[in-house]
N, C-alpha and C. Protein backbone atom coordinates (compact mmCIF):
# COMPACT_ATOMS: atom_id res chain seq x y z
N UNK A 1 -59.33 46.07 8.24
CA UNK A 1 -58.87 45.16 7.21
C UNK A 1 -58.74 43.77 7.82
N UNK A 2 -59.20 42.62 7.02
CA UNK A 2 -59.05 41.51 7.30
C UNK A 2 -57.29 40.81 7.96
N UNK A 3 -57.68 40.85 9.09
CA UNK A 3 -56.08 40.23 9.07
C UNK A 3 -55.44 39.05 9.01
N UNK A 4 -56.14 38.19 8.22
CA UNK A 4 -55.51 37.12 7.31
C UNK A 4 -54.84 37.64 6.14
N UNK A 5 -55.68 38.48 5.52
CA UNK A 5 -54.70 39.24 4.43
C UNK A 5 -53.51 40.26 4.91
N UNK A 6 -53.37 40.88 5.99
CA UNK A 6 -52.60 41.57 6.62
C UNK A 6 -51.27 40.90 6.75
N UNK A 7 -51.98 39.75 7.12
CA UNK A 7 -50.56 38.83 7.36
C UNK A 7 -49.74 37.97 6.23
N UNK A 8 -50.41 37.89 5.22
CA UNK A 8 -50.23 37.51 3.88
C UNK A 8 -49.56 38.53 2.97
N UNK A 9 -50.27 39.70 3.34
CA UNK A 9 -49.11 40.99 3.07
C UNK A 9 -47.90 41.34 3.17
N UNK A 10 -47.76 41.09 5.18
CA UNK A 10 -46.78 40.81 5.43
C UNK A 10 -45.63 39.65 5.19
N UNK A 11 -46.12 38.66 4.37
CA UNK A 11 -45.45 37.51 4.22
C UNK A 11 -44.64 38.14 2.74
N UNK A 12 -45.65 38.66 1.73
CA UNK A 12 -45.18 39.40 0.77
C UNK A 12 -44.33 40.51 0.75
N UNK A 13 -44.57 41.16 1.55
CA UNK A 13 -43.34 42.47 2.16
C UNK A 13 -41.71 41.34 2.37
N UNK A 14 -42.26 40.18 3.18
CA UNK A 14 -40.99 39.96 3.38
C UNK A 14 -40.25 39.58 2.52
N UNK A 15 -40.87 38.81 1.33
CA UNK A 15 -39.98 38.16 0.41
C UNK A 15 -39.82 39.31 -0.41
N UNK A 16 -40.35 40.20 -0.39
CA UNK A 16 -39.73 40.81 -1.40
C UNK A 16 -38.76 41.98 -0.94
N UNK A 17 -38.53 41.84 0.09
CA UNK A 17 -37.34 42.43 1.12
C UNK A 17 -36.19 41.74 1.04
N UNK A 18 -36.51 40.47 1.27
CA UNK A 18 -35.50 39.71 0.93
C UNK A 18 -35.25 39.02 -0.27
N UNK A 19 -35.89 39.49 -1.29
CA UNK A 19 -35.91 38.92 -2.98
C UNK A 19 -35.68 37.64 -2.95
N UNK A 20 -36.05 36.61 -2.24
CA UNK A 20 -36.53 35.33 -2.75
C UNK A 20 -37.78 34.76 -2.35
N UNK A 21 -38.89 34.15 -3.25
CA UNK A 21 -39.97 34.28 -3.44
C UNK A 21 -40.45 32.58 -3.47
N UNK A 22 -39.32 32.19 -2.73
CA UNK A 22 -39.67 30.71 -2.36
C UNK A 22 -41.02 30.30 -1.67
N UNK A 23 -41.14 29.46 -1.60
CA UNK A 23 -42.36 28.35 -0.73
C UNK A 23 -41.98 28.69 0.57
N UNK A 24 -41.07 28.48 1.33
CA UNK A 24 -40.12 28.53 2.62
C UNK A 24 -40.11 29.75 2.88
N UNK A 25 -39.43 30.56 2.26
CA UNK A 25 -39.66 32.33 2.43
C UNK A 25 -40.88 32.57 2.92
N UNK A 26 -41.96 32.14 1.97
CA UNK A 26 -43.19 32.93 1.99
C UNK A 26 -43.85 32.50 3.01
N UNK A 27 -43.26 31.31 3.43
CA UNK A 27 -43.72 30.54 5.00
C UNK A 27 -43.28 31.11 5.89
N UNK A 28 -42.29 31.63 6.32
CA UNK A 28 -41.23 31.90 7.16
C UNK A 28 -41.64 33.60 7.35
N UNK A 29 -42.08 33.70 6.19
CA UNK A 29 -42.60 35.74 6.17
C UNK A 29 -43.93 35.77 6.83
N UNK A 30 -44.61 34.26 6.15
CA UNK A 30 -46.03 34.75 7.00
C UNK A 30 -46.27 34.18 9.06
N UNK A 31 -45.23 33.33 9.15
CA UNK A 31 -45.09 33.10 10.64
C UNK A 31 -44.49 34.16 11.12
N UNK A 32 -43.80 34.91 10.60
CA UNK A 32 -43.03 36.04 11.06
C UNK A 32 -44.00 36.95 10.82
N UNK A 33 -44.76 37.67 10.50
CA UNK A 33 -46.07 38.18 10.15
C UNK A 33 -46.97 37.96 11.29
N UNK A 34 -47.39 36.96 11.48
CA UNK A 34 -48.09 35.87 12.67
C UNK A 34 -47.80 36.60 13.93
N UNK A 35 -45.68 36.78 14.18
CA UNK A 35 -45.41 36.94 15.14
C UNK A 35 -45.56 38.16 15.33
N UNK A 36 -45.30 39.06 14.48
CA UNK A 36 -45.65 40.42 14.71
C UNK A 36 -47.12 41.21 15.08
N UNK A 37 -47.69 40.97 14.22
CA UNK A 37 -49.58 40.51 14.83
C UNK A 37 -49.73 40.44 16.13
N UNK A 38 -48.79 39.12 16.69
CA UNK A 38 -49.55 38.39 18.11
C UNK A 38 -48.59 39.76 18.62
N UNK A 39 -47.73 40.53 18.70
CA UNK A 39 -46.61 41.49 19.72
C UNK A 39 -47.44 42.63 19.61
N UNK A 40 -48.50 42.62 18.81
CA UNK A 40 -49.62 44.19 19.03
C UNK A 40 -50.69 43.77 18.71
N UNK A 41 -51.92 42.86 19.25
CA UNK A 41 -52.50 41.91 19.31
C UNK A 41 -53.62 42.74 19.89
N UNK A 42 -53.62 43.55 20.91
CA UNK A 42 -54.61 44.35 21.33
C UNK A 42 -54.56 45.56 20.79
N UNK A 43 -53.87 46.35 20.02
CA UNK A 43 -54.30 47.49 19.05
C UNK A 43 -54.20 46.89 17.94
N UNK A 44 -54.30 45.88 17.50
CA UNK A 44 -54.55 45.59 16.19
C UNK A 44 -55.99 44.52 16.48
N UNK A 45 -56.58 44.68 17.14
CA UNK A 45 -57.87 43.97 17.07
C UNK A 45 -57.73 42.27 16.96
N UNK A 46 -56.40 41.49 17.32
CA UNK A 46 -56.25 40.58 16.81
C UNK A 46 -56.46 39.22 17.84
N UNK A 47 -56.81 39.35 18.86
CA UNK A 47 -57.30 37.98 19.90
C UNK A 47 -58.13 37.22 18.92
N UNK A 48 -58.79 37.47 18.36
CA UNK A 48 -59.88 36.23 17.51
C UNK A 48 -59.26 35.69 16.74
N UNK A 49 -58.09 36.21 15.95
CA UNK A 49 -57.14 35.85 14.79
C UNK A 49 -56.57 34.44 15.61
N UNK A 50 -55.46 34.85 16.35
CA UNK A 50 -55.03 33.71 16.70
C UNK A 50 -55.92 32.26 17.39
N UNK A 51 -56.96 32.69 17.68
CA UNK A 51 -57.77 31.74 18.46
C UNK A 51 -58.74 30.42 17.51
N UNK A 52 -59.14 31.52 16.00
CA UNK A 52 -59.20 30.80 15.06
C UNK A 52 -58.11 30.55 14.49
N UNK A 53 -57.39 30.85 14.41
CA UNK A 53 -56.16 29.62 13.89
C UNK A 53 -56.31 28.62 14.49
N UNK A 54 -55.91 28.36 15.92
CA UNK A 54 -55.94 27.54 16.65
C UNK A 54 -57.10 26.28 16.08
N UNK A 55 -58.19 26.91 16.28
CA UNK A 55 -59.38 26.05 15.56
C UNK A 55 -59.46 25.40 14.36
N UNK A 56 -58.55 26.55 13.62
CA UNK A 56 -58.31 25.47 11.83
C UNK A 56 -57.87 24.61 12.21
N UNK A 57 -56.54 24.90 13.21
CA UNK A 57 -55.42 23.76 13.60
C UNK A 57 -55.94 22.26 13.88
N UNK A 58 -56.99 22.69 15.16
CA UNK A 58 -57.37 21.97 15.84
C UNK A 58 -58.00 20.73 14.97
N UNK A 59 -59.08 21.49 13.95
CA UNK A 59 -59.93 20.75 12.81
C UNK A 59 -59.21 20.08 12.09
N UNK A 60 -58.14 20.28 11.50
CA UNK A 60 -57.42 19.44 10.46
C UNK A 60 -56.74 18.25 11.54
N UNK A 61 -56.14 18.35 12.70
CA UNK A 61 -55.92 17.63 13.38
C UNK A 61 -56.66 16.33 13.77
N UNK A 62 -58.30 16.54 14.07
CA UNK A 62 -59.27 16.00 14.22
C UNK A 62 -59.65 14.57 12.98
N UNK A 63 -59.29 15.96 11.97
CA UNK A 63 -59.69 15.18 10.29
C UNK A 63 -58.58 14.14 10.02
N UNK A 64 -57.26 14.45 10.37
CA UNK A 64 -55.81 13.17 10.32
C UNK A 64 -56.50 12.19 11.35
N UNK A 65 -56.74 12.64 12.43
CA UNK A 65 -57.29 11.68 13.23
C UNK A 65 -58.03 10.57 13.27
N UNK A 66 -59.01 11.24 12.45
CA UNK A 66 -60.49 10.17 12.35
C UNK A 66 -60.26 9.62 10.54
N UNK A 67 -59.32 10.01 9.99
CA UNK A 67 -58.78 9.41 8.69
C UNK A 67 -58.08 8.10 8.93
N UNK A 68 -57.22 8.35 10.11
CA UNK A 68 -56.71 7.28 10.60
C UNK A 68 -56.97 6.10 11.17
N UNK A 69 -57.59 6.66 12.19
CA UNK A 69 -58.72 5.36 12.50
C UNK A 69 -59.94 4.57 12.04
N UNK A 70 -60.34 5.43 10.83
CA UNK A 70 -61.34 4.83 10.02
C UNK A 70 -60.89 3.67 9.19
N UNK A 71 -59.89 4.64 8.56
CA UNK A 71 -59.07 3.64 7.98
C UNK A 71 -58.40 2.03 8.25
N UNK A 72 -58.12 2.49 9.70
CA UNK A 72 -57.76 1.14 10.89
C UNK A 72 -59.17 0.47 10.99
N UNK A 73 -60.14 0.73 11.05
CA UNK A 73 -61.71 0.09 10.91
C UNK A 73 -62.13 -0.65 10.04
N UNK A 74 -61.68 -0.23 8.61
CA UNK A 74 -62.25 -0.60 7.18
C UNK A 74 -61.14 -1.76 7.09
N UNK A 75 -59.83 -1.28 7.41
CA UNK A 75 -59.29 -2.37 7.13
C UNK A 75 -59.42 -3.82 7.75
N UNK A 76 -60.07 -3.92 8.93
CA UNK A 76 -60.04 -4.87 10.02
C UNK A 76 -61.64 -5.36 9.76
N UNK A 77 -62.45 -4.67 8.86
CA UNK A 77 -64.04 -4.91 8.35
C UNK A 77 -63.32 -6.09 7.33
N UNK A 78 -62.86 -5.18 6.45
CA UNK A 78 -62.10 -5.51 5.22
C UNK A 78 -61.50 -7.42 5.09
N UNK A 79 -60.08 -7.32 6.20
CA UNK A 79 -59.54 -8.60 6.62
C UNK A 79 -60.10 -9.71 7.21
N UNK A 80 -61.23 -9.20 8.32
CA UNK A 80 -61.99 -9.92 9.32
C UNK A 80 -62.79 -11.34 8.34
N UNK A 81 -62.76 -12.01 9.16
CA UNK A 81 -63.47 -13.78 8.16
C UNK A 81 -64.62 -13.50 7.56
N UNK A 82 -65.31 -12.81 8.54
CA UNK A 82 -66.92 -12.97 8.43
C UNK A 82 -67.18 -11.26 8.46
N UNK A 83 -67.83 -10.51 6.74
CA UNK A 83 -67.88 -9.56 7.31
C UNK A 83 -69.22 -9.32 7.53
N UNK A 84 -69.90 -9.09 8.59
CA UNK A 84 -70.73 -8.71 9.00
C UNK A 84 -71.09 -6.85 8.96
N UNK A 85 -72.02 -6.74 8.21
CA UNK A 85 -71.70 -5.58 7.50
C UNK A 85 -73.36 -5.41 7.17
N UNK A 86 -73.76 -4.02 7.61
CA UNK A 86 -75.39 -3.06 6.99
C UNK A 86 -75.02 -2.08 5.85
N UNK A 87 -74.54 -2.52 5.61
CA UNK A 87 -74.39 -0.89 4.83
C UNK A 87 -75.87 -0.14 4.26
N UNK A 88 -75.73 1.32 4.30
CA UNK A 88 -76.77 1.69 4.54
C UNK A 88 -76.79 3.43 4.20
N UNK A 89 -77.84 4.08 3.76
CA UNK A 89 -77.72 5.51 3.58
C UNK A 89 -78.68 5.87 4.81
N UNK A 90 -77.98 7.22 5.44
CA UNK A 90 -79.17 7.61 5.82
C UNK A 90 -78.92 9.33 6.22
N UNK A 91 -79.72 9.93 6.47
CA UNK A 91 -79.88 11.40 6.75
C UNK A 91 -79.25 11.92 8.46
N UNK A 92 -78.63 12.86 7.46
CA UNK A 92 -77.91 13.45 8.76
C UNK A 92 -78.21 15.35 8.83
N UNK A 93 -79.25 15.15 10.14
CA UNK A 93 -79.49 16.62 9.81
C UNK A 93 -78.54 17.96 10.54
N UNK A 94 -78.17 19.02 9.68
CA UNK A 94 -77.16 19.68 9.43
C UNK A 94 -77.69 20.93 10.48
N UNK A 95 -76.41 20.81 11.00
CA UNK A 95 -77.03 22.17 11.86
C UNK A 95 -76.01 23.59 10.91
N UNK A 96 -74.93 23.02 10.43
CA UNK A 96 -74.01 24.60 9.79
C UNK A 96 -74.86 24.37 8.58
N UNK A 97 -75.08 26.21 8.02
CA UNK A 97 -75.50 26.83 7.02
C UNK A 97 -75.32 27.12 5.93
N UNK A 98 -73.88 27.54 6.21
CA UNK A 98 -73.23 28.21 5.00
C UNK A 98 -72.82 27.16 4.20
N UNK A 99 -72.69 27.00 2.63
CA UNK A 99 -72.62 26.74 1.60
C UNK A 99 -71.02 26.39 1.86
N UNK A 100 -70.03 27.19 2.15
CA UNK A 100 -68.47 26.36 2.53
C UNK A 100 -68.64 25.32 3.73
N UNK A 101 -69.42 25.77 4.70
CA UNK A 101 -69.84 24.83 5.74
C UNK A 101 -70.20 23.18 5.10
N UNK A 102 -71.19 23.29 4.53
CA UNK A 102 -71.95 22.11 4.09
C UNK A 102 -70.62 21.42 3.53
N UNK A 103 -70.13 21.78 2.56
CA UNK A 103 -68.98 21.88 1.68
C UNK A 103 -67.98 21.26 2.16
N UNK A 104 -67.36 21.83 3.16
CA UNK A 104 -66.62 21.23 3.90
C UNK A 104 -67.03 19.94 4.90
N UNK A 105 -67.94 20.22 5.32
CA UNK A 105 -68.24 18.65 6.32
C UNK A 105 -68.64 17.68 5.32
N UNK A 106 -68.99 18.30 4.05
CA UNK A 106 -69.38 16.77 3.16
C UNK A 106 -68.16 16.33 2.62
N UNK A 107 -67.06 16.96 2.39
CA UNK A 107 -65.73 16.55 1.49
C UNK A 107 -65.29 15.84 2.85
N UNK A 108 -65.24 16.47 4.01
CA UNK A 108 -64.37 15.51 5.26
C UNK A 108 -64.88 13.96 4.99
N UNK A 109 -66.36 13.91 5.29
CA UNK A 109 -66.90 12.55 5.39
C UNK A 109 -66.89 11.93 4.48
N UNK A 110 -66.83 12.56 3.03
CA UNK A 110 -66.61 11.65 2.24
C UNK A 110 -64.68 10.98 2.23
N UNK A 111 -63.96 11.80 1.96
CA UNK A 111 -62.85 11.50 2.63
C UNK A 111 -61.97 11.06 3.98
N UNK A 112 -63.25 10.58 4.53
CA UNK A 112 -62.89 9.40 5.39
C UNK A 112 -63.34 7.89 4.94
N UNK A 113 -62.56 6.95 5.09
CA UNK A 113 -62.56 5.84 4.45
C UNK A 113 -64.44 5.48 5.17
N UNK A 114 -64.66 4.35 4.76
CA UNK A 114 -66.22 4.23 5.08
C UNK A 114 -67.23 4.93 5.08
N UNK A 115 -67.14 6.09 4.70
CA UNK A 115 -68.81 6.78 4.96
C UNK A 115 -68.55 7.36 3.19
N UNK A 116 -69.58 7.84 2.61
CA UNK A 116 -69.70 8.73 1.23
C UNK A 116 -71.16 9.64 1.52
N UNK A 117 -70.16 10.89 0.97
CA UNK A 117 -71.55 11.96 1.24
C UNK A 117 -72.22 11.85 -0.43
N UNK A 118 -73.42 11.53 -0.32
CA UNK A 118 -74.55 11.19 -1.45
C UNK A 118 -74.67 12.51 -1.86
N UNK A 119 -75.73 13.29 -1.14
CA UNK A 119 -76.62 14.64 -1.57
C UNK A 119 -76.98 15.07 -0.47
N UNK A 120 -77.13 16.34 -0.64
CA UNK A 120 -77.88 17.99 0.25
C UNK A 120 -79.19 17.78 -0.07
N UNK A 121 -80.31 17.63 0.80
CA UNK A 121 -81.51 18.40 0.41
C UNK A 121 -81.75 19.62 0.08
N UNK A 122 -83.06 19.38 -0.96
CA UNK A 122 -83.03 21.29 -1.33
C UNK A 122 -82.79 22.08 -0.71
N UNK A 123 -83.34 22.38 0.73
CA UNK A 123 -83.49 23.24 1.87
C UNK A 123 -82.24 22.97 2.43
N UNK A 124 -81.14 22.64 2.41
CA UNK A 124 -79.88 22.50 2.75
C UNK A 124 -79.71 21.82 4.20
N UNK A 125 -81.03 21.11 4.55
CA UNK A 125 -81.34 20.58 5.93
C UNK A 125 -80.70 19.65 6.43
N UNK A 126 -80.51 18.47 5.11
CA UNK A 126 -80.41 17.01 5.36
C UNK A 126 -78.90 16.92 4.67
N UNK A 127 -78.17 16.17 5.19
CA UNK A 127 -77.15 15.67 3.96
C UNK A 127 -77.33 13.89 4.85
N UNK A 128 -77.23 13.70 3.32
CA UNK A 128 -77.62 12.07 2.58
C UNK A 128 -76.27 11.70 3.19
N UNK A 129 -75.98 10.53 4.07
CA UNK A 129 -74.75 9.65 4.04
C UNK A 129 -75.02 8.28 3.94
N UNK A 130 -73.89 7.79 2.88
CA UNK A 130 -73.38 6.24 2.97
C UNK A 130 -72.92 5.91 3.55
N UNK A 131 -72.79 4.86 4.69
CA UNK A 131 -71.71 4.10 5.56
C UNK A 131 -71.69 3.00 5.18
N UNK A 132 -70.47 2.36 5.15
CA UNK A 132 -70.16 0.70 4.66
C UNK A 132 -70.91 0.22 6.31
N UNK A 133 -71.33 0.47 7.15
CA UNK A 133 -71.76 -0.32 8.08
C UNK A 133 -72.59 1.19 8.90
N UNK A 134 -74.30 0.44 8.55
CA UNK A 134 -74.88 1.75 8.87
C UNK A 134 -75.58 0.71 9.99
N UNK A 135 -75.11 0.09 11.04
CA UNK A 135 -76.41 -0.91 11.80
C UNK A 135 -76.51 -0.05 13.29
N UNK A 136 -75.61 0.92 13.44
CA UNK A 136 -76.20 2.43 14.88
C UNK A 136 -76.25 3.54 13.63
N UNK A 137 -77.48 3.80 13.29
CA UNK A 137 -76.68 5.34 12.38
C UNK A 137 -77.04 6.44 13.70
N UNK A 138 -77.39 6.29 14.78
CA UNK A 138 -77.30 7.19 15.76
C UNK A 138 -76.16 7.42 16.01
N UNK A 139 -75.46 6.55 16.10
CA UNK A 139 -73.93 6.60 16.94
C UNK A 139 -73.34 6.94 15.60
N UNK A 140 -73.37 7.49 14.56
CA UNK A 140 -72.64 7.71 13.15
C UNK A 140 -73.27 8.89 13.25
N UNK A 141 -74.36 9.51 13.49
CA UNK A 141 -74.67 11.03 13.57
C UNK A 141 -73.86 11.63 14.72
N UNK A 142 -74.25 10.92 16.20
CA UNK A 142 -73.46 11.80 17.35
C UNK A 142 -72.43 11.97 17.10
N UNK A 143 -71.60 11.16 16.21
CA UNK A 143 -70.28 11.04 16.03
C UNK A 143 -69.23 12.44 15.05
N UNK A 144 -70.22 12.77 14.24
CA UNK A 144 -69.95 13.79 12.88
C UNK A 144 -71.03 14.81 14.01
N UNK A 145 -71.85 14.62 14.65
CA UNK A 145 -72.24 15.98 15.34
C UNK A 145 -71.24 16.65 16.19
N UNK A 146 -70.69 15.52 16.86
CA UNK A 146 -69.85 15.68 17.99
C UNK A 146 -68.12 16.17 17.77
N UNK A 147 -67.75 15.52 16.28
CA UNK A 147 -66.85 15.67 15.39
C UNK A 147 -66.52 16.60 14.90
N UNK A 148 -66.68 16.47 13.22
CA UNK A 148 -66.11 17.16 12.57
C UNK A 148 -67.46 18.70 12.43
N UNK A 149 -68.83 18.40 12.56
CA UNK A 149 -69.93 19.57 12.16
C UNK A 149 -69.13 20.72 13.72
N UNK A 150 -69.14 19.82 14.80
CA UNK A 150 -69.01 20.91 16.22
C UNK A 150 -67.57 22.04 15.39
N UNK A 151 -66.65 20.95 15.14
CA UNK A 151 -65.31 21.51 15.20
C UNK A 151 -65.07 22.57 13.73
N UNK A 152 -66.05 22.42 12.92
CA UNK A 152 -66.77 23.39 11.43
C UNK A 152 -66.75 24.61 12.13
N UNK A 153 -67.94 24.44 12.87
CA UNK A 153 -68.48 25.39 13.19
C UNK A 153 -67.48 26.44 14.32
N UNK A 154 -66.81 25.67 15.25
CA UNK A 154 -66.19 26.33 15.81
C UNK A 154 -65.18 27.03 14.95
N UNK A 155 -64.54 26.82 13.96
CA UNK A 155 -63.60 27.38 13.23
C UNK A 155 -64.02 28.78 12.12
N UNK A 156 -65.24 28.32 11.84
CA UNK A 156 -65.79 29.42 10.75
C UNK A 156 -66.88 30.53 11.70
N UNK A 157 -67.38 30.35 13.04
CA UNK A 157 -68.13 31.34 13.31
C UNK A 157 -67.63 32.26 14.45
């Protein structure tokens, strides 16, 4: 059995052990869940569990990160006297597969200030990006290769 749901189970066992069915409870049931997991971790098949967590962790961390500083970018494009500015579309070829994959690295980039994800090619090869300043789009690919596609992939495979 999947043990994300195992532990979601267990989050449900707890609140309803303890009959309140709060937000906090159900938090507090599933870290406690978490903890029980990690205390039989090798008969319950569970080293990969915690390690991808880690990796969601890691990814959303990454994504505050580069939200932040983009943001610090656009604004200083934005304020600056003279903006000197390409803006520009161009193709960024996709190494993740899966359909949540794509999915997800296109909602990140578009939700980082400056870039907008356009379109997927048919063949799911290419995804189309906008950058308010496309004048390296090399250094705007290594960047989402090196980024957020590496840190995708590490989390979902």
């Amino acid at each position: 059995m999947n043990l994300y749901l195992v532990n979601i189970l267990l989050a449900l066992v707890w609140a309803a052990i303890t009959g309140a069915f709060t937000l906090s409870n159900i938090v507090f049931g599933f870290l406690l869940g978490a903890l029980a997991l990690y205390l039989i971790r090798e008969q319950a098949g569970s080293l990969g569990y915690f390690r991808r967590g880690m990796r969601f962790i890691s990814l959303a961390a990454l994504f505050l990160y580069e939200l932040v500083l983009s943001a610090w970018r656009v604004a200083l494009l934005v304020l600056s006297p003279r903006m000197n500015l390409k803006p520009g579309i161009f193709a960024y070829p996709l190494k993740v597969e899966r359909d949540l994959e794509i999915t997800l690295l296109a909602n990140m980039i578009t939700l980082t200030p400056g870039t907008l994800s356009v379109d997927v090619s048919e063949d799911h090869k290419f995804l189309y990006i906008h950058a308010i300043d496309c004048s390296e789009p090399d250094a705007l690919r290594r960047d989402i290769a090196q980024g957020f596609e590496r840190r995708i992939m590490e989390a979902f495979r």
